[in-house]
Each structure stands twice: as C-alpha cells, then as structure tokens.
C-alpha atoms as a PDB file:
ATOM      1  CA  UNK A   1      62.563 -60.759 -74.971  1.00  0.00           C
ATOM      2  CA  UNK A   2      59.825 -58.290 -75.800  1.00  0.00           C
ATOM      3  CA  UNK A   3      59.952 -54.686 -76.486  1.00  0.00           C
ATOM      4  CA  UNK A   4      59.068 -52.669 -73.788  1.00  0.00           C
ATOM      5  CA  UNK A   5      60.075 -49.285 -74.447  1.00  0.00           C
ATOM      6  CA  UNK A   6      59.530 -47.552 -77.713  1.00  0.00           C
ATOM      7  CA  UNK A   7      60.810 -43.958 -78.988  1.00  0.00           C
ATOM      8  CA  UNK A   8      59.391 -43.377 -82.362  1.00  0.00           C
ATOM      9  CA  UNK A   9      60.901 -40.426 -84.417  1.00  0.00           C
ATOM     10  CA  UNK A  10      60.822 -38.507 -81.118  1.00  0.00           C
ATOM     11  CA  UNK A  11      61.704 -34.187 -81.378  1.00  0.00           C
ATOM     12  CA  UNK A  12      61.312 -32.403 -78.172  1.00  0.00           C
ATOM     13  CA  UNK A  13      61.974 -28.208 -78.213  1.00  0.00           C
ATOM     14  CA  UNK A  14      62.037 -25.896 -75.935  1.00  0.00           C
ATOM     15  CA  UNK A  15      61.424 -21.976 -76.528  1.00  0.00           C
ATOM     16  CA  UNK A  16      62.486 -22.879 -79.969  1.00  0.00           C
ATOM     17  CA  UNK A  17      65.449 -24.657 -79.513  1.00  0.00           C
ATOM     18  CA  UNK A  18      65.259 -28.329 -80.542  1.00  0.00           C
ATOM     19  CA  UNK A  19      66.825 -30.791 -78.019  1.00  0.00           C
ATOM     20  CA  UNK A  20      66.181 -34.323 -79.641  1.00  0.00           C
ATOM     21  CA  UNK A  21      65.168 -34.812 -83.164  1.00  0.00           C
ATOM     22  CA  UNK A  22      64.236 -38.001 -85.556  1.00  0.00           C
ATOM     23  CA  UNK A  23      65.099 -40.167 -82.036  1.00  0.00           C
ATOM     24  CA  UNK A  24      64.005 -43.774 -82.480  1.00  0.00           C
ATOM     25  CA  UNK A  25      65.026 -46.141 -79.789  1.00  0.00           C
ATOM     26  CA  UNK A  26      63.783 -49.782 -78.561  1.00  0.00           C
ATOM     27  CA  UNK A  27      64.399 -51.360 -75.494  1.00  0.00           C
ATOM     28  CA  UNK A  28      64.020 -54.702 -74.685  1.00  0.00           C
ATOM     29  CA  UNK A  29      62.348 -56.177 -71.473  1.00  0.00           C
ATOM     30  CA  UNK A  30      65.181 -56.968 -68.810  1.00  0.00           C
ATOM     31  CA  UNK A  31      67.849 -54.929 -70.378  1.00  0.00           C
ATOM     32  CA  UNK A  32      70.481 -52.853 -68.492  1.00  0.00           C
ATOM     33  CA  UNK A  33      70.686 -49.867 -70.790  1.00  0.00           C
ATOM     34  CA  UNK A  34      73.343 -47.369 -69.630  1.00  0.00           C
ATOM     35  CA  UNK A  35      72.978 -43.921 -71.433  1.00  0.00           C
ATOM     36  CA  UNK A  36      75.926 -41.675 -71.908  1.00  0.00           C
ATOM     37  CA  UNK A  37      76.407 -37.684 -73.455  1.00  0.00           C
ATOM     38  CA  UNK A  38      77.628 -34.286 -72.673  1.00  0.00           C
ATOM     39  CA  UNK A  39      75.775 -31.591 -70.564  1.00  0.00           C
ATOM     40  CA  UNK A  40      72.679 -30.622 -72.647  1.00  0.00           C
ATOM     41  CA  UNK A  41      72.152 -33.475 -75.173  1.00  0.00           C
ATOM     42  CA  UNK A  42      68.949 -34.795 -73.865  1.00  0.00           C
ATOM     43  CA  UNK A  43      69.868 -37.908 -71.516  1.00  0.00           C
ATOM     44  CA  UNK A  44      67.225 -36.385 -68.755  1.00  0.00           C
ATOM     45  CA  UNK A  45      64.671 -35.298 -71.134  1.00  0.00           C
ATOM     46  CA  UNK A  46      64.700 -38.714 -72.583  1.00  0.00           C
ATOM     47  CA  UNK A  47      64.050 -40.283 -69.079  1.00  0.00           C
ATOM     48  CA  UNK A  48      61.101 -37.966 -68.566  1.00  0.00           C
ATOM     49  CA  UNK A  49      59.663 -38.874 -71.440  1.00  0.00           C
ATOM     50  CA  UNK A  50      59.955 -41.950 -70.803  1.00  0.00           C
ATOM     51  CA  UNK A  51      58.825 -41.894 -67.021  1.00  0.00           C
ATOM     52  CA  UNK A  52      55.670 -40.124 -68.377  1.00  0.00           C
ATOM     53  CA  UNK A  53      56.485 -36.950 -66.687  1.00  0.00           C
ATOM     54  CA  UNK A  54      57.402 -34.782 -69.929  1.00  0.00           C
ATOM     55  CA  UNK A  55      55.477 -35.034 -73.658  1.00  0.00           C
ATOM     56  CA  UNK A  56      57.353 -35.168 -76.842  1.00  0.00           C
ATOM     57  CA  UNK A  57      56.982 -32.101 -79.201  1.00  0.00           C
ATOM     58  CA  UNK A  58      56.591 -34.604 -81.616  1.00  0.00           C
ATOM     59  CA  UNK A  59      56.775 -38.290 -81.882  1.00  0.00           C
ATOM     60  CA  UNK A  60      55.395 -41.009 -79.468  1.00  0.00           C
ATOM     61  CA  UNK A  61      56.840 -43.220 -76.403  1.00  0.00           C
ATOM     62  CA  UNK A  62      55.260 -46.515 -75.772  1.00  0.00           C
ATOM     63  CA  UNK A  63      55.586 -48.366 -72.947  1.00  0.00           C
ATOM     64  CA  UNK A  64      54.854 -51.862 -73.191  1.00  0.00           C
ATOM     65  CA  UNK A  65      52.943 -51.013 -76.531  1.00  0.00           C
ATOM     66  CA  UNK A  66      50.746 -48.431 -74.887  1.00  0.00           C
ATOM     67  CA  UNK A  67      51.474 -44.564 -75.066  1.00  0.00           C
ATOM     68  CA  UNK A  68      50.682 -43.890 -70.999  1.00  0.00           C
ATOM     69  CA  UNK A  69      50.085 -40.311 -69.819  1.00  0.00           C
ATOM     70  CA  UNK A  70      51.512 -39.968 -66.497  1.00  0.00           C
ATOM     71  CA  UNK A  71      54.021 -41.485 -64.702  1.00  0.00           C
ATOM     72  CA  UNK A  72      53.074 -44.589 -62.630  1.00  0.00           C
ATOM     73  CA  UNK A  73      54.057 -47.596 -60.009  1.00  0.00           C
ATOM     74  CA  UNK A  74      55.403 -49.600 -63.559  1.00  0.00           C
ATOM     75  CA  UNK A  75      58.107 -46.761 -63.988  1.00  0.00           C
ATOM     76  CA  UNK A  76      60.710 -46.464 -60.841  1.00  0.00           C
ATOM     77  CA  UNK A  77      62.735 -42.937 -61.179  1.00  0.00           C
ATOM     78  CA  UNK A  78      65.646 -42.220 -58.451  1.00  0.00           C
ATOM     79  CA  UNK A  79      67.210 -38.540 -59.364  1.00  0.00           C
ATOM     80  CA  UNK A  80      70.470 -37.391 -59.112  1.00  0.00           C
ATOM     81  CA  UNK A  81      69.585 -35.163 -55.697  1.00  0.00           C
ATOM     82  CA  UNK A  82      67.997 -37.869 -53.386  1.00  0.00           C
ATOM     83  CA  UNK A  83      64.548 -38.370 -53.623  1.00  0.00           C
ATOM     84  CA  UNK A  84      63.622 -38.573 -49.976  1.00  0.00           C
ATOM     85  CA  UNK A  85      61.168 -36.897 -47.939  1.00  0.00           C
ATOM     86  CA  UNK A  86      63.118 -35.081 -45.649  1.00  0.00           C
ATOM     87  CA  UNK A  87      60.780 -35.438 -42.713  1.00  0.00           C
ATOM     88  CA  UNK A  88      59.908 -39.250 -42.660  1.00  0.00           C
ATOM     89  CA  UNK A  89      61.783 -41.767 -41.188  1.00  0.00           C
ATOM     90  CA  UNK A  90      63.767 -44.376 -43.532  1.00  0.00           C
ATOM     91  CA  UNK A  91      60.773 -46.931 -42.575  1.00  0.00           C
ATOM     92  CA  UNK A  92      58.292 -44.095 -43.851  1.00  0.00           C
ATOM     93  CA  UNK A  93      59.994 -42.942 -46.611  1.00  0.00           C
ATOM     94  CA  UNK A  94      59.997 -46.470 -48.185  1.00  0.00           C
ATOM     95  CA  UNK A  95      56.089 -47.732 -47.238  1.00  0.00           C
ATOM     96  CA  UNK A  96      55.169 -43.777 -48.746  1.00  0.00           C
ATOM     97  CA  UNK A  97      54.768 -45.158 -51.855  1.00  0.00           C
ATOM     98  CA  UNK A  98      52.613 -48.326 -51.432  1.00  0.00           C
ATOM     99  CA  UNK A  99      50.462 -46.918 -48.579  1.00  0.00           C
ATOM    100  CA  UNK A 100      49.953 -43.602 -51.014  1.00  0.00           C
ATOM    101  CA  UNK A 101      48.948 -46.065 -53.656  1.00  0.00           C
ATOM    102  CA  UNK A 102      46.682 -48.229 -51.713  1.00  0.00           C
ATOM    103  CA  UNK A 103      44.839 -45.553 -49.491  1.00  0.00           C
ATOM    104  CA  UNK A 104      45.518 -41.951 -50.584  1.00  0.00           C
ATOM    105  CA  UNK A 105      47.013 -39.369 -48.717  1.00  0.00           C
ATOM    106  CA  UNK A 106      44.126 -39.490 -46.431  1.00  0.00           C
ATOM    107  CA  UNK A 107      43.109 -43.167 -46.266  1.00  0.00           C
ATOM    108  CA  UNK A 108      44.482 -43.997 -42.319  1.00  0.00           C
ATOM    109  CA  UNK A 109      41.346 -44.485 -41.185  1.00  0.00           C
ATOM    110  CA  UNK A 110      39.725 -46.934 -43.696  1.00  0.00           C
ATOM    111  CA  UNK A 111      39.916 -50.394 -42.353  1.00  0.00           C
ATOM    112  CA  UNK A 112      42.905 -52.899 -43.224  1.00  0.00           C
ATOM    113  CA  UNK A 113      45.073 -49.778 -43.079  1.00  0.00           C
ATOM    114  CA  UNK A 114      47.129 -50.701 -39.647  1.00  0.00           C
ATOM    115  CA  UNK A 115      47.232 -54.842 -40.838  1.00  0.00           C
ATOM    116  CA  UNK A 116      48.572 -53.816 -44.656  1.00  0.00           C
ATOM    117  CA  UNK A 117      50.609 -50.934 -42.849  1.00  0.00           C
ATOM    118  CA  UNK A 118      52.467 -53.401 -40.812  1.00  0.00           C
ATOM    119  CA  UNK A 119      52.665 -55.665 -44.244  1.00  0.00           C
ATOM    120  CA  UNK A 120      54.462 -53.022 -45.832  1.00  0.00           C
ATOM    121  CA  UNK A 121      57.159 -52.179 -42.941  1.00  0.00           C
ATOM    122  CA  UNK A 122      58.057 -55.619 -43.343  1.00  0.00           C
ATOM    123  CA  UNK A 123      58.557 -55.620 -47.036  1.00  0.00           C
ATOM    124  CA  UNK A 124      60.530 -52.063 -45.900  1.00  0.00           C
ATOM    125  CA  UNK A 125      62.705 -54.235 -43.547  1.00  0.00           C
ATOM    126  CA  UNK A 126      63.891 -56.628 -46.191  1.00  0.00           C
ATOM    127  CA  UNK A 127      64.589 -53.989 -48.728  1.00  0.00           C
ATOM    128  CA  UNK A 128      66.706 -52.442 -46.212  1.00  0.00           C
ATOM    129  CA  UNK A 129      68.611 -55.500 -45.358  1.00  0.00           C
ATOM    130  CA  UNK A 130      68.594 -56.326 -49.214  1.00  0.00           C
ATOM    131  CA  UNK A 131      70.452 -52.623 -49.390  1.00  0.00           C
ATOM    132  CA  UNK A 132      73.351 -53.477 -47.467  1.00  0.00           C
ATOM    133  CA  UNK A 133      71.424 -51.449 -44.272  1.00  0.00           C
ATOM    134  CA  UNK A 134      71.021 -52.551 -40.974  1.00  0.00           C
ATOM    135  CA  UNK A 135      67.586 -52.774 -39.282  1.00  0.00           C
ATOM    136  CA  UNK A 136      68.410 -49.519 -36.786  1.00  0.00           C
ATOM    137  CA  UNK A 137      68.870 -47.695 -39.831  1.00  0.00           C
ATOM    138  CA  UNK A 138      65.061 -47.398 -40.162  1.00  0.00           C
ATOM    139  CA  UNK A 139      63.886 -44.639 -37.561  1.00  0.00           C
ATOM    140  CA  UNK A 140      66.611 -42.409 -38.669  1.00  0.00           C
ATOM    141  CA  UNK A 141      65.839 -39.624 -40.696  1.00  0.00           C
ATOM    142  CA  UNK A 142      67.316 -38.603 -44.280  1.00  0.00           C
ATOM    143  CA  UNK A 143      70.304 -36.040 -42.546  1.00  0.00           C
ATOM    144  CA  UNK A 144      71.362 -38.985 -40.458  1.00  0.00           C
ATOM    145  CA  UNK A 145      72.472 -41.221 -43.362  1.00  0.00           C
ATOM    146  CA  UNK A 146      75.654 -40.571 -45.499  1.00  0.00           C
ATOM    147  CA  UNK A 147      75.095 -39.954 -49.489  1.00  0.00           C
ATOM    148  CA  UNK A 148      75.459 -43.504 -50.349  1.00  0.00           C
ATOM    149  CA  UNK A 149      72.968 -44.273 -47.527  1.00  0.00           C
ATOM    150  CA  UNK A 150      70.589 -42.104 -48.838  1.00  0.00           C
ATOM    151  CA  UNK A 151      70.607 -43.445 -52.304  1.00  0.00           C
ATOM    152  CA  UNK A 152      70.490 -46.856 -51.044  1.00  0.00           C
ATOM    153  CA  UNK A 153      66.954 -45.865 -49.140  1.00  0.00           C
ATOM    154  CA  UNK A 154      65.930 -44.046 -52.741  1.00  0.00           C
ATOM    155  CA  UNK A 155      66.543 -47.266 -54.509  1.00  0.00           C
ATOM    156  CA  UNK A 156      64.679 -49.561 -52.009  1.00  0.00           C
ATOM    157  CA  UNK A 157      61.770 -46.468 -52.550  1.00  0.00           C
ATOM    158  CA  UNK A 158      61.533 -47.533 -55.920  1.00  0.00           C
ATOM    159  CA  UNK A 159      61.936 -51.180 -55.703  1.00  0.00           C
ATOM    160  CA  UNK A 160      58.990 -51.757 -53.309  1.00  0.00           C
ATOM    161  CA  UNK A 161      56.913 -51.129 -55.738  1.00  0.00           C
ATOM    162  CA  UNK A 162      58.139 -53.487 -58.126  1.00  0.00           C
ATOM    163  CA  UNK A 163      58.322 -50.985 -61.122  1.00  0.00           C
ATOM    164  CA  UNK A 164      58.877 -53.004 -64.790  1.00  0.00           C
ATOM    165  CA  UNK A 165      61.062 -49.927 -65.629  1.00  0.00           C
ATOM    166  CA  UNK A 166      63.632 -48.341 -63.200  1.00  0.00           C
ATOM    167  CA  UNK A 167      65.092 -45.274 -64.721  1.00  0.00           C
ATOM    168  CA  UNK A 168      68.269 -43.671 -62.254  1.00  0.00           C
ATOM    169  CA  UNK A 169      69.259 -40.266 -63.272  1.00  0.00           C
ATOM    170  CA  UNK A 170      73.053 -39.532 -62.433  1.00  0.00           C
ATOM    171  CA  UNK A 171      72.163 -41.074 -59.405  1.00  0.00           C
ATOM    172  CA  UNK A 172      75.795 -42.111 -58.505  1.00  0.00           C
ATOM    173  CA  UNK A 173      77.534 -38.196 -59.771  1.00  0.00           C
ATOM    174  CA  UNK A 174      77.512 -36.926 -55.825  1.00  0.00           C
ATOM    175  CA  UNK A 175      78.809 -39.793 -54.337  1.00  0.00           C
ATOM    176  CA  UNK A 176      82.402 -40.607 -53.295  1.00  0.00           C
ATOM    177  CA  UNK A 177      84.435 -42.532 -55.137  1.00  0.00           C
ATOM    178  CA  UNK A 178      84.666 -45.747 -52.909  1.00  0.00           C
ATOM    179  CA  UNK A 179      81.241 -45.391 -52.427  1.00  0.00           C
ATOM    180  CA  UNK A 180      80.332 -45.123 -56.144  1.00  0.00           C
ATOM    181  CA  UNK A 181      81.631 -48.475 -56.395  1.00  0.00           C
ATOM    182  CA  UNK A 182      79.782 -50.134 -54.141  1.00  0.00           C
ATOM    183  CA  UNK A 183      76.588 -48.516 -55.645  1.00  0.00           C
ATOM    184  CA  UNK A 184      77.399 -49.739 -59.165  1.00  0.00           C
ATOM    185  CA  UNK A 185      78.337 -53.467 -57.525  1.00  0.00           C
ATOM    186  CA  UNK A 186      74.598 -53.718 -56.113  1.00  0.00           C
ATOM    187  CA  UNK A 187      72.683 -52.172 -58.745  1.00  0.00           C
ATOM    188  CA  UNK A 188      74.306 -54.553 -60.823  1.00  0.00           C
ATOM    189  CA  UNK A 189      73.983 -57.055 -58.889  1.00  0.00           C
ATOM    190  CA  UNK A 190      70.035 -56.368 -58.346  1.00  0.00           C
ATOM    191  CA  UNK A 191      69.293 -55.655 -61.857  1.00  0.00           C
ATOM    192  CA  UNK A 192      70.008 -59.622 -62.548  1.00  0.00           C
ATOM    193  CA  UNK A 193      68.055 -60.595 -59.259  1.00  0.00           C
ATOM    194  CA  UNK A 194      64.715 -58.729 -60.029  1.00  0.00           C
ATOM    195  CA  UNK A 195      65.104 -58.639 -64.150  1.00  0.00           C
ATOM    196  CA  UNK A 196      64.276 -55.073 -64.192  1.00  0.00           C
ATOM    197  CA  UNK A 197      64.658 -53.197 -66.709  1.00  0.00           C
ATOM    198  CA  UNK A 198      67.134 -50.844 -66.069  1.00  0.00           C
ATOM    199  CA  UNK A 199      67.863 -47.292 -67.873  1.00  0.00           C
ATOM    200  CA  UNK A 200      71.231 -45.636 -66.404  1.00  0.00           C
ATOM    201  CA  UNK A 201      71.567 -42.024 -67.121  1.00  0.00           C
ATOM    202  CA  UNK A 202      75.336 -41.089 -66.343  1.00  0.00           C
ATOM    203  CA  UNK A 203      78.390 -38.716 -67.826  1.00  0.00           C
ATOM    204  CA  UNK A 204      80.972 -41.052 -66.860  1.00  0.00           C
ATOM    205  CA  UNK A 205      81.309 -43.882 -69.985  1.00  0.00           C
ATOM    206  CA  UNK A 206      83.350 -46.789 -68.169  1.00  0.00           C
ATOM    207  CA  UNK A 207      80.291 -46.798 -65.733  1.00  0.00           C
ATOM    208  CA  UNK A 208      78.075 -47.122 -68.149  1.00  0.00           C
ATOM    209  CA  UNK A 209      79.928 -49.446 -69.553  1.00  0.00           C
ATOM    210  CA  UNK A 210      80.547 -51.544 -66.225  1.00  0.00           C
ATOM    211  CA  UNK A 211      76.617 -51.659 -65.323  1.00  0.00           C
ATOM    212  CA  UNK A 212      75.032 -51.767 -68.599  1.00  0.00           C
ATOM    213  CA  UNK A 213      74.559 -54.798 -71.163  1.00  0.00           C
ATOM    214  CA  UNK A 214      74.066 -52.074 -73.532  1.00  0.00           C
ATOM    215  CA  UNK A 215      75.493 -48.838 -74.216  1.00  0.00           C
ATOM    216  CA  UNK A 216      73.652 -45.823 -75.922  1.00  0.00           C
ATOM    217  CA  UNK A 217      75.449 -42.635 -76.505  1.00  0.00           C
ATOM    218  CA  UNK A 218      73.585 -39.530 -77.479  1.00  0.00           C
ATOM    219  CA  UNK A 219      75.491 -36.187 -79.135  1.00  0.00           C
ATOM    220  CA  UNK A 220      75.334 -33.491 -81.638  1.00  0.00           C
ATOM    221  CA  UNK A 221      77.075 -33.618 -85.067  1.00  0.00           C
ATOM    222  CA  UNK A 222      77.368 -29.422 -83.997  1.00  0.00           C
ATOM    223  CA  UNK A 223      76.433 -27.259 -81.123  1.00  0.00           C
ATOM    224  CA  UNK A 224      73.633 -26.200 -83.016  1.00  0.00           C
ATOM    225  CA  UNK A 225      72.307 -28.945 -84.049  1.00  0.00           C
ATOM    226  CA  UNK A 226      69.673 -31.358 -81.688  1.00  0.00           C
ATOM    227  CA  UNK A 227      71.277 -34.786 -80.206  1.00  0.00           C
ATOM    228  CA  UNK A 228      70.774 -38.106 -82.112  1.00  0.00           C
ATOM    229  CA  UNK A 229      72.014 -41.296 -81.062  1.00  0.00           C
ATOM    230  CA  UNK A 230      75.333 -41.634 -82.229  1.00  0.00           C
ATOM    231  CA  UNK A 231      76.762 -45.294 -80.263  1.00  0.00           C
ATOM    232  CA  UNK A 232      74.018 -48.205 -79.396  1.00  0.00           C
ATOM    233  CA  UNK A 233      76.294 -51.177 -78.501  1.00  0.00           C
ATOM    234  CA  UNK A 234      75.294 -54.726 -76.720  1.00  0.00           C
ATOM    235  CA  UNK A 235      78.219 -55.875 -74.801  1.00  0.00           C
ATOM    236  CA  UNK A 236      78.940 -59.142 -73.221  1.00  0.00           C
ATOM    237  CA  UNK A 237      79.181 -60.358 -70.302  1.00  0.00           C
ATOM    238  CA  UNK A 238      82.865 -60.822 -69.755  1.00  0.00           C
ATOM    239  CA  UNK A 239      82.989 -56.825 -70.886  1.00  0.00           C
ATOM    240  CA  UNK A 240      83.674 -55.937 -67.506  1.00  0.00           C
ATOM    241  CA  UNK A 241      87.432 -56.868 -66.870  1.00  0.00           C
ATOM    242  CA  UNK A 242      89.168 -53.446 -66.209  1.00  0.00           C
ATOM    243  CA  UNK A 243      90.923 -54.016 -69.358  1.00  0.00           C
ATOM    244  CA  UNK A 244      87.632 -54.691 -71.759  1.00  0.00           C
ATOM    245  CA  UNK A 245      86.171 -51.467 -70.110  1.00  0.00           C
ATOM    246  CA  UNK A 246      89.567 -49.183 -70.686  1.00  0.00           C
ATOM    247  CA  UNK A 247      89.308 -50.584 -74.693  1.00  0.00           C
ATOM    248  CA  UNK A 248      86.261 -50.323 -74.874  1.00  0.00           C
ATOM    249  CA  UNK A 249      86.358 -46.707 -73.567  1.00  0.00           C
ATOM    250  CA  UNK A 250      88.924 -45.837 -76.158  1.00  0.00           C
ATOM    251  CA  UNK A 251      86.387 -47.443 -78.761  1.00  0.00           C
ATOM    252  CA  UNK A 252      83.043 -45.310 -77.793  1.00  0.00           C
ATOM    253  CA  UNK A 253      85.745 -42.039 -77.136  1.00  0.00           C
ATOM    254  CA  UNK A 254      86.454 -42.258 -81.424  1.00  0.00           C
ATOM    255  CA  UNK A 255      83.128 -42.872 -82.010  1.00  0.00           C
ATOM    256  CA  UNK A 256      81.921 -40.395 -80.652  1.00  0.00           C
ATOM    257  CA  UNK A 257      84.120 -37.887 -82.039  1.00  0.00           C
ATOM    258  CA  UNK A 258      83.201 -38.700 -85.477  1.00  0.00           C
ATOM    259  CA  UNK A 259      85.627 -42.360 -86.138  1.00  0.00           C
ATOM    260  CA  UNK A 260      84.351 -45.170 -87.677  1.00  0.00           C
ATOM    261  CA  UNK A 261      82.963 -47.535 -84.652  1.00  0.00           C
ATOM    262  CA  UNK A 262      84.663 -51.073 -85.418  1.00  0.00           C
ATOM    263  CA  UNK A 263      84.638 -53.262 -82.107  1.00  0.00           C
ATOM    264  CA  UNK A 264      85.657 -57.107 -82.098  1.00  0.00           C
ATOM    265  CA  UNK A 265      85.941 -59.083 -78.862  1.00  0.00           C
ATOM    266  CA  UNK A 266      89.051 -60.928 -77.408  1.00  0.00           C
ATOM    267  CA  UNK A 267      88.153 -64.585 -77.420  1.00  0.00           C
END
C-alpha cells in the first residue's frame, strides 16, 4: 500500500499557544486509522489540516505526495454536528455536492443539467438504501430524521463523491448508545467495501479500537506542553472480540499515562 497522507514535523499555534509540535505521521492508502486524546490535544486540528481547511504554523501535509491548498471532492469530512443543509430534502442534500461540482451554484440552466440531475438522484437512491434508509426517506427534510438518520444522510453526502480520504470528526459523540452501535457496524462495514481511507476522530478508545486497523493516540507529557503522538498501534483483525478490545483498552490506558507499551496477541 502507498502512502497517502503525510505530516512532516508539523507545529500549529494559536495566539501563542502551541497545539501540535515536531508531529510526523504517515498513513497508508486503505487504512482505518482511529485517532484518540483528551479535550484540547489537537485530534480536530489535525483533521483540518489534513482536509485542507487549516495551514500548519510550520511543517507540511501531503496528500498523495502533493501539498493541496484547499479542501476538495478527494477529502470526505462529516463533523460531529450534522453536516446537512437544513432546508433541502435528503435527495438534495446528497446530489448538493456533485451537482455543485459539475455546474456551480448557478449552472441549472446549462444543458445536460436535468439528464445528469436525474443521474445523480439515482446514485442518491442507492446510497440511501446502502445506509440502511428506505426510499421515502428521501423528500423528508433534516428535522424529520432521528440523529442516527441524520448522520447516515451525512455519510452518504460524502460518499457520493467518492472521496480517497474520509475524515469523521466525533461523528458518533451525540448519538444514543444503541444507535452508536449500529453506526460503528456500517462504517466498518463500508470502509472494507469502498477501501477508503478512513481517519476516525473520537474520545472514546474501545471505539477506536473496534473500527480502526490502527490506533493513534495523541497527548501531552504536561498541560503546558503541545500534544505529540504518544500510541500508534496496527491491530489485527480478530482485535475486535469484546475481550481483545477490554485488554487492549487496559494496554493504551498505561500507555498513555506514561507505562511502558508492551502488547502481544493471544494466538
């Protein structure tokens, strides 16, 4: 597998106060890299920079070997706070992004637009059904749609454009707990469909440690001092027995507060 994301001795402050420092990170095409830390050590800041929507203060991000401005259709993002427009349809909200890409915000009237429109509410239809939606569900509007609903629609937003890079920001933190569940069964289960790569932003360490085939934990040695990465840990498949993720949990838990990590698999 090839690299396709690169943080090279990445610092980012703010107002004088250093967030990340000396970060260097590679990801590898078609990884599911779930990324763990407490409030305020730079998990979010490291997806913008990644997405494109934030610089480094020093440093460089390549994607795909190419440091890229601006975020683009290559680079999915679905927030913590649901990304939909409140006053589109489901059907809208998920053809927004293609028809945006392919005519502007004021292409309607330039020819093909009604025959690729109709291409894309298709494509819409199928994402919906891939979601776990039903067909009905697209002419309702975001307020109709339970949390889980809603994040299902945000992820089919970002899928229909076929993004190398999906990057989910605590996407799962205001959800239920039956219906967090469900969310980490499909992403999971899409991640090895598509062969996305996947970056998982989350507080909670045996869900990163369900979804992800590797773990990275940032932290601070201090509260003064800026976050490093402190646990970056491949796991295997059969990692996912509630068992292997309660050890496992235990494991990244010392650590992270300073222990020496040692970590051997049951056979």
């Amino acid at each position: 597998m090839k690299d396709i994301i690169r943080l090279e001795n990445i610092g980012v402050t703010y107002s004088n106060k250093k967030v990340l420092e000396h970060l260097d990170l590679t990801i590898r095409e078609g990884e599911f890299v779930a990324v763990c830390g407490q409030t305020g050590c730079g998990k979010s800041t490291m997806l913008r920079l990644i997405l494109g929507a934030e610089k480094p203060t020093t440093g460089r991000v390549l994607i795909d070997g190419r440091e890229l401005p601006r975020p683009d259709r290559h680079r999915g993002y679905v927030p913590q706070k649901y990304s939909l427009f409140p006053d589109k349809t489901v059907l809208d909200n998920i053809t927004f992004g293609p028809e945006t890409e392919e005519f502007g915000l004021i292409g309607r009237l330039k020819p093909g637009f009604r025959r690729r429109r109709k291409e894309f509410q298709a494509q819409a239809y199928e994402y919906l059904k891939h979601m776990g939606l039903q067909a009905s569900d697209a002419h309702k509007y975001p307020d109709e749609l339970s949390g889980g609903m809603q994040q299902r629609v945000a992820i089919a937003q970002a899928l229909i454009m076929k993004p190398q890079i999906l990057l989910m920001d605590e996407a799962f933190s205001a959800l239920d707990p039956g219906t967090r569940s469900e969310m980490q069964k499909l992403v999971r289960t899409l991640w090895k469909e598509t062969g996305t790569t996947f970056l998982f932003v989350t507080h909670n360490i045996p869900e990163a440690i369900f979804l992800g085939s590797r773990v990275v934990i940032l932290g601070k040695d201090s509260p003064e001092s800026s976050s490093k990465v402190q646990v970056d840990m491949e796991l295997p498949e059969e990692a996912h027995s509630r068992e292997e993720v309660e050890r496992l949990t235990r494991v990244i838990g010392n650590a992270t507060a300073g222990a020496k990590l040692e970590l051997t698999y049951a056979e």
